[in-house]
ModelCIF file with pLDDT and N, C-alpha, C, O atoms, coordinates in Angstrom:
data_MODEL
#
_entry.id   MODEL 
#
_entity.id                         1 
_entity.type                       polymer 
_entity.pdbx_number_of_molecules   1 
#
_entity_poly.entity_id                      1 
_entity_poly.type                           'polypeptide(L)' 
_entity_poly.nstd_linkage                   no 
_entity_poly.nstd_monomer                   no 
_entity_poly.pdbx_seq_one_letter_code       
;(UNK)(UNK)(UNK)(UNK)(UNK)(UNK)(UNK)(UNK)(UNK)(UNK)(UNK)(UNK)(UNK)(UNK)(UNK)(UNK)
(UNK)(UNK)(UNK)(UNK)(UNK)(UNK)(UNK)(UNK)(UNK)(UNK)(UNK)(UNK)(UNK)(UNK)(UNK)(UNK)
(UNK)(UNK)(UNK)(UNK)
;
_entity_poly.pdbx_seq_one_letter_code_can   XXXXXXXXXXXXXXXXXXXXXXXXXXXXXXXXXXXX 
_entity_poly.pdbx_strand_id                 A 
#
loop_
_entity_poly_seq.entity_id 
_entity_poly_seq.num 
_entity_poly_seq.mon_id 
_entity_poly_seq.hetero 
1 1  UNK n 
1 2  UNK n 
1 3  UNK n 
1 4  UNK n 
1 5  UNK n 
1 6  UNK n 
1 7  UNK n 
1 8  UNK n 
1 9  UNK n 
1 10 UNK n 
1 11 UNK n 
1 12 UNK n 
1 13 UNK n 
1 14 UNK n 
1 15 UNK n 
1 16 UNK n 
1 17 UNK n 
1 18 UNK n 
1 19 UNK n 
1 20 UNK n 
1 21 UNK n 
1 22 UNK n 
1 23 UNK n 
1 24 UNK n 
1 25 UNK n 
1 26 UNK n 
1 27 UNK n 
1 28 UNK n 
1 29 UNK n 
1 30 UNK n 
1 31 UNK n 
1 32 UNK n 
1 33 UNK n 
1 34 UNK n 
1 35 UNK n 
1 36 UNK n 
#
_struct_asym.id          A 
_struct_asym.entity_id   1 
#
loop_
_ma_qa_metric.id 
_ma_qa_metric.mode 
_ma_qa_metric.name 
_ma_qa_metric.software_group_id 
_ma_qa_metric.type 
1 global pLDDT . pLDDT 
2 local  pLDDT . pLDDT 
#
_ma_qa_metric_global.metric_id      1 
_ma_qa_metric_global.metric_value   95.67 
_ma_qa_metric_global.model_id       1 
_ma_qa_metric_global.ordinal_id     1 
#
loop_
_ma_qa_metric_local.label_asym_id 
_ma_qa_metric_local.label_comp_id 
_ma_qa_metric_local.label_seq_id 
_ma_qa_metric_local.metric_id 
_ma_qa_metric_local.metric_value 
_ma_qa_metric_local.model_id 
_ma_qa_metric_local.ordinal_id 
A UNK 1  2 92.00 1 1  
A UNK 2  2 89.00 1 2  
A UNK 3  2 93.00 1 3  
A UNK 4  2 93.00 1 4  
A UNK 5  2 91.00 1 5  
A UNK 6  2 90.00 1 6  
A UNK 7  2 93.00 1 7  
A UNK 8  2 94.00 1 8  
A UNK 9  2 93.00 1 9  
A UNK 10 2 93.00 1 10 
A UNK 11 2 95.00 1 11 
A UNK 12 2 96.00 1 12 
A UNK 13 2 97.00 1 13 
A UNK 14 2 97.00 1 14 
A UNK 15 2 97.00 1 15 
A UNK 16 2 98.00 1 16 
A UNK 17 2 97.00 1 17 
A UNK 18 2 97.00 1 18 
A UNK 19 2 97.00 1 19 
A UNK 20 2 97.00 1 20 
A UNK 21 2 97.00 1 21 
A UNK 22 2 97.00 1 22 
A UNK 23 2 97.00 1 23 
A UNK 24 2 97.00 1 24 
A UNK 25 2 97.00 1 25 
A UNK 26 2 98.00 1 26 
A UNK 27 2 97.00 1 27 
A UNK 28 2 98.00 1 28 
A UNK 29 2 98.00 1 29 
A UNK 30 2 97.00 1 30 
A UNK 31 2 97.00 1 31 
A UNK 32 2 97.00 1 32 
A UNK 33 2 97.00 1 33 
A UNK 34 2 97.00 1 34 
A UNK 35 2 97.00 1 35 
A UNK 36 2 97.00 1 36 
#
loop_
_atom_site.group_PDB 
_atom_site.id 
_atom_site.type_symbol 
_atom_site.label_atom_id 
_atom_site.label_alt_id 
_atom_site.label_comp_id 
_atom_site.label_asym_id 
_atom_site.label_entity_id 
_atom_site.label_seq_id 
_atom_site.pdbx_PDB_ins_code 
_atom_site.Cartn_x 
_atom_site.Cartn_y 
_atom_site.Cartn_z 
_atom_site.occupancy 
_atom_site.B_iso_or_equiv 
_atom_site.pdbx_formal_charge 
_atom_site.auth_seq_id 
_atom_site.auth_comp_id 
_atom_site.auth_asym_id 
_atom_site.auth_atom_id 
_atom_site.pdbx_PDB_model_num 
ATOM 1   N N  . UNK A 1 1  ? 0.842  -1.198  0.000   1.00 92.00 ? 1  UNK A N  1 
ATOM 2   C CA . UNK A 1 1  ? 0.000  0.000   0.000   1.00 92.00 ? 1  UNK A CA 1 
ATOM 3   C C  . UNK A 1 1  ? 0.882  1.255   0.000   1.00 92.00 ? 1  UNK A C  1 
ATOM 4   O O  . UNK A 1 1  ? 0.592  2.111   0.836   1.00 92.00 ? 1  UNK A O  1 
ATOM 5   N N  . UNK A 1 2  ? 2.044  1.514   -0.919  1.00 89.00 ? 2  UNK A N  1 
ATOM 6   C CA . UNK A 1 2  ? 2.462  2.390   -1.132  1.00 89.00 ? 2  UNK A CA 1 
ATOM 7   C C  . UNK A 1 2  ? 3.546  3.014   -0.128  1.00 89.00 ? 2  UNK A C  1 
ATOM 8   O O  . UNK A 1 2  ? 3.922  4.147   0.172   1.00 89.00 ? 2  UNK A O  1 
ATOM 9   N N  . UNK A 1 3  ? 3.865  1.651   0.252   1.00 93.00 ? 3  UNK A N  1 
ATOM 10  C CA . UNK A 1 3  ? 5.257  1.541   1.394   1.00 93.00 ? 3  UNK A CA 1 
ATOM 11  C C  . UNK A 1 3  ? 6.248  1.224   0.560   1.00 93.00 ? 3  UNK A C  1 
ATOM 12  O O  . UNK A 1 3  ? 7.232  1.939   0.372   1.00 93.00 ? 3  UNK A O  1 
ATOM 13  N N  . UNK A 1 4  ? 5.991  -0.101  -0.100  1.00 93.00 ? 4  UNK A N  1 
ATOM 14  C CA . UNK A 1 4  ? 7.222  -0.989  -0.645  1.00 93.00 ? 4  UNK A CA 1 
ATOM 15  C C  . UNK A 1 4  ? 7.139  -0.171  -2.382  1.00 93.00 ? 4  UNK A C  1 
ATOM 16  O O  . UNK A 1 4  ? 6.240  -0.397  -3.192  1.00 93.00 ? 4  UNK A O  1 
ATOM 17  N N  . UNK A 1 5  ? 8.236  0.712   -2.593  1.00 91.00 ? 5  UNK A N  1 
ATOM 18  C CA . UNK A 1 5  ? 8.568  0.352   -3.682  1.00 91.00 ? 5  UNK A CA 1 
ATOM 19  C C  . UNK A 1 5  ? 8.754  -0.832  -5.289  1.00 91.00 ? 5  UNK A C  1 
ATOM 20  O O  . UNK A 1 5  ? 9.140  -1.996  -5.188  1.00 91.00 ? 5  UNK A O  1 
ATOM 21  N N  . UNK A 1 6  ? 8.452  -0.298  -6.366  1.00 90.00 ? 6  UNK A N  1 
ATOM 22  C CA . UNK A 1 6  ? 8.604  -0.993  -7.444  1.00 90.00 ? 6  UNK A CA 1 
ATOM 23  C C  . UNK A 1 6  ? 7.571  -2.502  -6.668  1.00 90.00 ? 6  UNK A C  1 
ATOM 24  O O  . UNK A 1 6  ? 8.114  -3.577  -6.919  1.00 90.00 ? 6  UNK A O  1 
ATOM 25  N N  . UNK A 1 7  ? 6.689  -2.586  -6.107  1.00 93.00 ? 7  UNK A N  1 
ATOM 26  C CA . UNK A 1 7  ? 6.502  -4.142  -5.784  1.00 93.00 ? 7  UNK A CA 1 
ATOM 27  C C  . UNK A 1 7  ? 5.905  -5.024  -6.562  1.00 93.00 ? 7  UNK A C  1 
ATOM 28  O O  . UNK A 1 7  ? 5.474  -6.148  -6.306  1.00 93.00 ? 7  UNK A O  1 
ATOM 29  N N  . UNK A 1 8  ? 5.927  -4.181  -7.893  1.00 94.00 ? 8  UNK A N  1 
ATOM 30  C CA . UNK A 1 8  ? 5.058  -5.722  -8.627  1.00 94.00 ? 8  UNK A CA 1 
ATOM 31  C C  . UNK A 1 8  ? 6.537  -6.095  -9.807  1.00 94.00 ? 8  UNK A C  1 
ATOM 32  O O  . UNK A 1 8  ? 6.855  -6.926  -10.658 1.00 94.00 ? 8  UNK A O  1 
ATOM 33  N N  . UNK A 1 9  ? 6.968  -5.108  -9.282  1.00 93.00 ? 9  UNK A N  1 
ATOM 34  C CA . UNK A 1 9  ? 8.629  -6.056  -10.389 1.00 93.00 ? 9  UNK A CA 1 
ATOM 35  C C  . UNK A 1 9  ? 9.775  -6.428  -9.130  1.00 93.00 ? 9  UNK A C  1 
ATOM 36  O O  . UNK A 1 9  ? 9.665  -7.216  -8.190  1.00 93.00 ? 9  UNK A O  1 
ATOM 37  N N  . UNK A 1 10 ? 10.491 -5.859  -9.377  1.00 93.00 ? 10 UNK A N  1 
ATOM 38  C CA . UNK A 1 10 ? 11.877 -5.880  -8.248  1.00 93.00 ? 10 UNK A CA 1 
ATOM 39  C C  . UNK A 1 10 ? 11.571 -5.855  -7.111  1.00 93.00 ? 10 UNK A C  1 
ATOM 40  O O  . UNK A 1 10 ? 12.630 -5.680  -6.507  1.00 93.00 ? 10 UNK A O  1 
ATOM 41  N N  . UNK A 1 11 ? 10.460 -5.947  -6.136  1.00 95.00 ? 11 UNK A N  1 
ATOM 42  C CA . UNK A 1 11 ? 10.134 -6.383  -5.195  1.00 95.00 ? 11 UNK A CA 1 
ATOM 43  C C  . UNK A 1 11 ? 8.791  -7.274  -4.785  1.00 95.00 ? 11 UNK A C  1 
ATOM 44  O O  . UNK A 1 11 ? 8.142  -7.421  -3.749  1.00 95.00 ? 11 UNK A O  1 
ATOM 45  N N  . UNK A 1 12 ? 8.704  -7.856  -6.308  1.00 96.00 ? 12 UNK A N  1 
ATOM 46  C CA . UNK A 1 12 ? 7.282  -8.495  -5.474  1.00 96.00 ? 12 UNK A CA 1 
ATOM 47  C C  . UNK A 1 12 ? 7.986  -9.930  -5.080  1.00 96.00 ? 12 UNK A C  1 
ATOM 48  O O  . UNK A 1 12 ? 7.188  -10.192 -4.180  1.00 96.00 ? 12 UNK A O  1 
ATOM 49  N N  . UNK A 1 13 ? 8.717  -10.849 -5.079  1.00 97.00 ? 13 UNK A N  1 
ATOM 50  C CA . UNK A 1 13 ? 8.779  -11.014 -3.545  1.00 97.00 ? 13 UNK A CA 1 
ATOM 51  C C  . UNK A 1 13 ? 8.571  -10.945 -2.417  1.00 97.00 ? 13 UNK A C  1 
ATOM 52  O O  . UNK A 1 13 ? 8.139  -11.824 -1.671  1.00 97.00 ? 13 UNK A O  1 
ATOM 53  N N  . UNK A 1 14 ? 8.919  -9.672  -2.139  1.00 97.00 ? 14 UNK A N  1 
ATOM 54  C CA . UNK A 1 14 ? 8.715  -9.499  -0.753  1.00 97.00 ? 14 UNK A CA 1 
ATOM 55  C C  . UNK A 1 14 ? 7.320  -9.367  -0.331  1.00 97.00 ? 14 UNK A C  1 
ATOM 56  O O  . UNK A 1 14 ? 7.006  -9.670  0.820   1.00 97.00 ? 14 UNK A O  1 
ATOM 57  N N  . UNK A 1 15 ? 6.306  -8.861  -1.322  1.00 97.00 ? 15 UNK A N  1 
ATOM 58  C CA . UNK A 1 15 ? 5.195  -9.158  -1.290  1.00 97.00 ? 15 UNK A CA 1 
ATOM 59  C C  . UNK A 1 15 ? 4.197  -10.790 -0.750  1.00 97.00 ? 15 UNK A C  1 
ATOM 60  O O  . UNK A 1 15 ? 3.278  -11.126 -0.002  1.00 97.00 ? 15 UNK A O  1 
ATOM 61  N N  . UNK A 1 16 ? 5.501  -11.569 -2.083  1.00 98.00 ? 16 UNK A N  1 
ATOM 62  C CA . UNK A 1 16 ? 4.396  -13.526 -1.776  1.00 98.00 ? 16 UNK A CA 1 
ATOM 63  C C  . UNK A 1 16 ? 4.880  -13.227 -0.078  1.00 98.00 ? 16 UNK A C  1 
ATOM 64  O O  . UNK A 1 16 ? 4.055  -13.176 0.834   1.00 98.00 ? 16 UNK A O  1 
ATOM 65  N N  . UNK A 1 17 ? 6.403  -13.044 0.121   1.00 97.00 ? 17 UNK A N  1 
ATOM 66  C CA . UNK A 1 17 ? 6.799  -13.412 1.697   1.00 97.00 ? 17 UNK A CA 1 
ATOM 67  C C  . UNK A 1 17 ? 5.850  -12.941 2.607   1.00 97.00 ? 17 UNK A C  1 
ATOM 68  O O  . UNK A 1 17 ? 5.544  -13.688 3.537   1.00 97.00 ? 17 UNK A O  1 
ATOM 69  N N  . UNK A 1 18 ? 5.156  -11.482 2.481   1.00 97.00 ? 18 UNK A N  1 
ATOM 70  C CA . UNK A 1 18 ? 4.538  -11.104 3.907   1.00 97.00 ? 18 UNK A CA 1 
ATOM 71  C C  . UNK A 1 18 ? 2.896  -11.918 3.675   1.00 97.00 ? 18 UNK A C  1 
ATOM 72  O O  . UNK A 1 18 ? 2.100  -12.179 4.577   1.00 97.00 ? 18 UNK A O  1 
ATOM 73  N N  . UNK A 1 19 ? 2.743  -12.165 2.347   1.00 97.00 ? 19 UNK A N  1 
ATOM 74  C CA . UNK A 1 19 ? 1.417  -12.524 2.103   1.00 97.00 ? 19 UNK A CA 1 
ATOM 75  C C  . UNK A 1 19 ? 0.924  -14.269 2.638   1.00 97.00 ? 19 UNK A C  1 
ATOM 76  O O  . UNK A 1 19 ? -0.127 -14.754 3.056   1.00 97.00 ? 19 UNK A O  1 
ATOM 77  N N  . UNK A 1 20 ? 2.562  -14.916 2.302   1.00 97.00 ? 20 UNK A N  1 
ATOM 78  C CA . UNK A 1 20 ? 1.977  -16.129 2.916   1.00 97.00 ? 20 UNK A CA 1 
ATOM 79  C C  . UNK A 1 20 ? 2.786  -16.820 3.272   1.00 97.00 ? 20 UNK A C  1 
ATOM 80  O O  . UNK A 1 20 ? 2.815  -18.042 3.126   1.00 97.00 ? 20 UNK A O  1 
ATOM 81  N N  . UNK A 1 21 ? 3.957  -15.805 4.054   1.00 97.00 ? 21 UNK A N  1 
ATOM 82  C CA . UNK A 1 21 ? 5.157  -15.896 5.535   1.00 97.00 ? 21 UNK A CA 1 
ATOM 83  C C  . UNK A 1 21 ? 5.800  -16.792 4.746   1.00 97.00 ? 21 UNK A C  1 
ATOM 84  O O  . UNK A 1 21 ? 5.851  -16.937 3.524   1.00 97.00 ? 21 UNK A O  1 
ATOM 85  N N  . UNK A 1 22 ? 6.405  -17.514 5.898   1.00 97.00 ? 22 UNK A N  1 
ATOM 86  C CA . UNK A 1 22 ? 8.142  -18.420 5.730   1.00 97.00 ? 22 UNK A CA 1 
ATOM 87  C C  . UNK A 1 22 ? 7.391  -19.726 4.868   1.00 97.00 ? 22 UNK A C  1 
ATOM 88  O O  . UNK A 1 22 ? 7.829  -20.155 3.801   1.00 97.00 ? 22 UNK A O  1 
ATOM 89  N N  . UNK A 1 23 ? 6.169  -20.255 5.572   1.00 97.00 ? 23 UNK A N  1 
ATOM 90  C CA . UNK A 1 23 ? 5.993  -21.792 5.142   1.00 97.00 ? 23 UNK A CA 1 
ATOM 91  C C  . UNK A 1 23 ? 5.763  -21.442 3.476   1.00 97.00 ? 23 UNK A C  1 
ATOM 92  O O  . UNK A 1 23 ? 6.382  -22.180 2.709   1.00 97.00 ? 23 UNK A O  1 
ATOM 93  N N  . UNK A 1 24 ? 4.975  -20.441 2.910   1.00 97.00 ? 24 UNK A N  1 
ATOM 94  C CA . UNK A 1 24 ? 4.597  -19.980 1.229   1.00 97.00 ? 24 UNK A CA 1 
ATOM 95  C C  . UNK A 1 24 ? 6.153  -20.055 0.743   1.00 97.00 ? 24 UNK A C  1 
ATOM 96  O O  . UNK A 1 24 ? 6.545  -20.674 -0.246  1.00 97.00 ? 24 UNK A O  1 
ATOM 97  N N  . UNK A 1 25 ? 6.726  -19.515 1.384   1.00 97.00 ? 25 UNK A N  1 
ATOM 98  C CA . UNK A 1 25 ? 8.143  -19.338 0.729   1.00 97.00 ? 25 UNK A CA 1 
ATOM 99  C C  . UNK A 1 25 ? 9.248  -20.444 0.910   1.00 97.00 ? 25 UNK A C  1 
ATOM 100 O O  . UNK A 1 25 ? 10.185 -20.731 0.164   1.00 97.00 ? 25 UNK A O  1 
ATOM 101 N N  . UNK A 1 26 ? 8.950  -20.863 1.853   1.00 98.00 ? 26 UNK A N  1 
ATOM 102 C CA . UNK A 1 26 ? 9.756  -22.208 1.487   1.00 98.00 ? 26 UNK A CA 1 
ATOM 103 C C  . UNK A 1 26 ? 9.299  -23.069 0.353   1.00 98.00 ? 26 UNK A C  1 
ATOM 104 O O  . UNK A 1 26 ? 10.013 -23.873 -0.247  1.00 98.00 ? 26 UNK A O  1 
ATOM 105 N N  . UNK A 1 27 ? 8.139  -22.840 0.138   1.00 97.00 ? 27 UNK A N  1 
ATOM 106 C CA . UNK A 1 27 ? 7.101  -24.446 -0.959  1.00 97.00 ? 27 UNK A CA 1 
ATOM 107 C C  . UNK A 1 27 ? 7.668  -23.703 -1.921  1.00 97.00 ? 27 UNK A C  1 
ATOM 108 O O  . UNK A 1 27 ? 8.338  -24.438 -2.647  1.00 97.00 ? 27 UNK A O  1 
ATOM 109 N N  . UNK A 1 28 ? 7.714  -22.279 -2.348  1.00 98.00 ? 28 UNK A N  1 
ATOM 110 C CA . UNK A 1 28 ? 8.204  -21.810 -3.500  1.00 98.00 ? 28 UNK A CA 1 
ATOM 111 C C  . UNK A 1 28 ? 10.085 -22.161 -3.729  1.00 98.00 ? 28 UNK A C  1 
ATOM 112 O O  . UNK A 1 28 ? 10.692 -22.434 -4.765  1.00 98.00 ? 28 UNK A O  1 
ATOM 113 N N  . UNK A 1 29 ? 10.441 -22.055 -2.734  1.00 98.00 ? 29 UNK A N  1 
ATOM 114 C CA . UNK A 1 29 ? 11.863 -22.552 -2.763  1.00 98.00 ? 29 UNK A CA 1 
ATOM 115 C C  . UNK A 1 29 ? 12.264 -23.955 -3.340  1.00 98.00 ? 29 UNK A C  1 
ATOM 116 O O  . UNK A 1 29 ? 13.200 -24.374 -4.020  1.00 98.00 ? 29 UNK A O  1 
ATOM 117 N N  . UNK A 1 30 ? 10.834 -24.643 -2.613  1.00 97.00 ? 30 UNK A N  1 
ATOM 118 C CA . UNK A 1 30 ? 10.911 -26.111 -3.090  1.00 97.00 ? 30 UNK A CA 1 
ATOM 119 C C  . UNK A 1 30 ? 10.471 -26.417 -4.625  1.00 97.00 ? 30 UNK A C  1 
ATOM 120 O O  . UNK A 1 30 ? 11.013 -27.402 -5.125  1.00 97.00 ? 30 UNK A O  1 
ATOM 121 N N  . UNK A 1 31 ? 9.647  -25.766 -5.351  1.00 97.00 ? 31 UNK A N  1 
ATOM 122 C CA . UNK A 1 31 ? 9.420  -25.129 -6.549  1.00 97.00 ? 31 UNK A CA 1 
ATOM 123 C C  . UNK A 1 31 ? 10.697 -25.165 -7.407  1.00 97.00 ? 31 UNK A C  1 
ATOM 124 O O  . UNK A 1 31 ? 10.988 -25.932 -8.325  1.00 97.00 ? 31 UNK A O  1 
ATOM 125 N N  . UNK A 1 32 ? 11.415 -24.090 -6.846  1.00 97.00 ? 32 UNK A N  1 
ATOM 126 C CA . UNK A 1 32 ? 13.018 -23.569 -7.644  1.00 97.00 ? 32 UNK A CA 1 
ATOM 127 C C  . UNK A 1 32 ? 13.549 -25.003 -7.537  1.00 97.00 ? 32 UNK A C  1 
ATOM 128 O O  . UNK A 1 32 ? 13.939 -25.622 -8.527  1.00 97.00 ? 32 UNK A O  1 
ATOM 129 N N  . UNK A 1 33 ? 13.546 -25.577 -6.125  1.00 97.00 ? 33 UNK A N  1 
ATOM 130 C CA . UNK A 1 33 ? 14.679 -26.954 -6.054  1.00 97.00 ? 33 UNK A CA 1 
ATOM 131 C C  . UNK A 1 33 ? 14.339 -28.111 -6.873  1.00 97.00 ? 33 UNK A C  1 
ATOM 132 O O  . UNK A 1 33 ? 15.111 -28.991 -7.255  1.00 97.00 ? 33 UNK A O  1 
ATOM 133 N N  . UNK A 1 34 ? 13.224 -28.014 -7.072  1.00 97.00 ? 34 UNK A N  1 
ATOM 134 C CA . UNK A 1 34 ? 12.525 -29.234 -8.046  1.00 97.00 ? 34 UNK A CA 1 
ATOM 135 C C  . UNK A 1 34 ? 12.523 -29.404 -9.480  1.00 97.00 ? 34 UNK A C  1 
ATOM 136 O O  . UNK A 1 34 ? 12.288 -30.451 -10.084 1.00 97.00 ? 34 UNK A O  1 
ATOM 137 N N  . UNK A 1 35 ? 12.914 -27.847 -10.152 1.00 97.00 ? 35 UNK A N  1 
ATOM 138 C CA . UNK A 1 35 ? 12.965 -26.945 -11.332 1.00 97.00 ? 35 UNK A CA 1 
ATOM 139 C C  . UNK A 1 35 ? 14.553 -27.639 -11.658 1.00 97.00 ? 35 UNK A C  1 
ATOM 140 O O  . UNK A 1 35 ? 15.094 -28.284 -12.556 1.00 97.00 ? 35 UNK A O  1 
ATOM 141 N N  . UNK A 1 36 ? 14.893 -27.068 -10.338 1.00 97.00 ? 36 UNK A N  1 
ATOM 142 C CA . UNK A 1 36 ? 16.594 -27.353 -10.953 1.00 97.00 ? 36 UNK A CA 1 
ATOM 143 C C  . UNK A 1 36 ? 16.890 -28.424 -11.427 1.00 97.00 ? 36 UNK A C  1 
ATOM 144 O O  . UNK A 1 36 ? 18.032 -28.620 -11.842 1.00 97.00 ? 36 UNK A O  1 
#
């Protein structure tokens, strides 16, 4: 809401993180690790 800079490019990240914390972001990590 006009805190976080650029957040739908170079920071949306930080967006998924506050939206659905550590456990969202780990499954997405697991995502990348599964990709690789």
């Amino acid at each position: 809401q006009f805190y976080l800079p650029i957040q739908d490019t170079d920071f949306i990240f930080a967006v998924f993180a506050e939206e659905f914390g550590f456990v969202g972001s780990m499954v997405l990590l697991l995502l990348l690790a599964l990709y690789a």
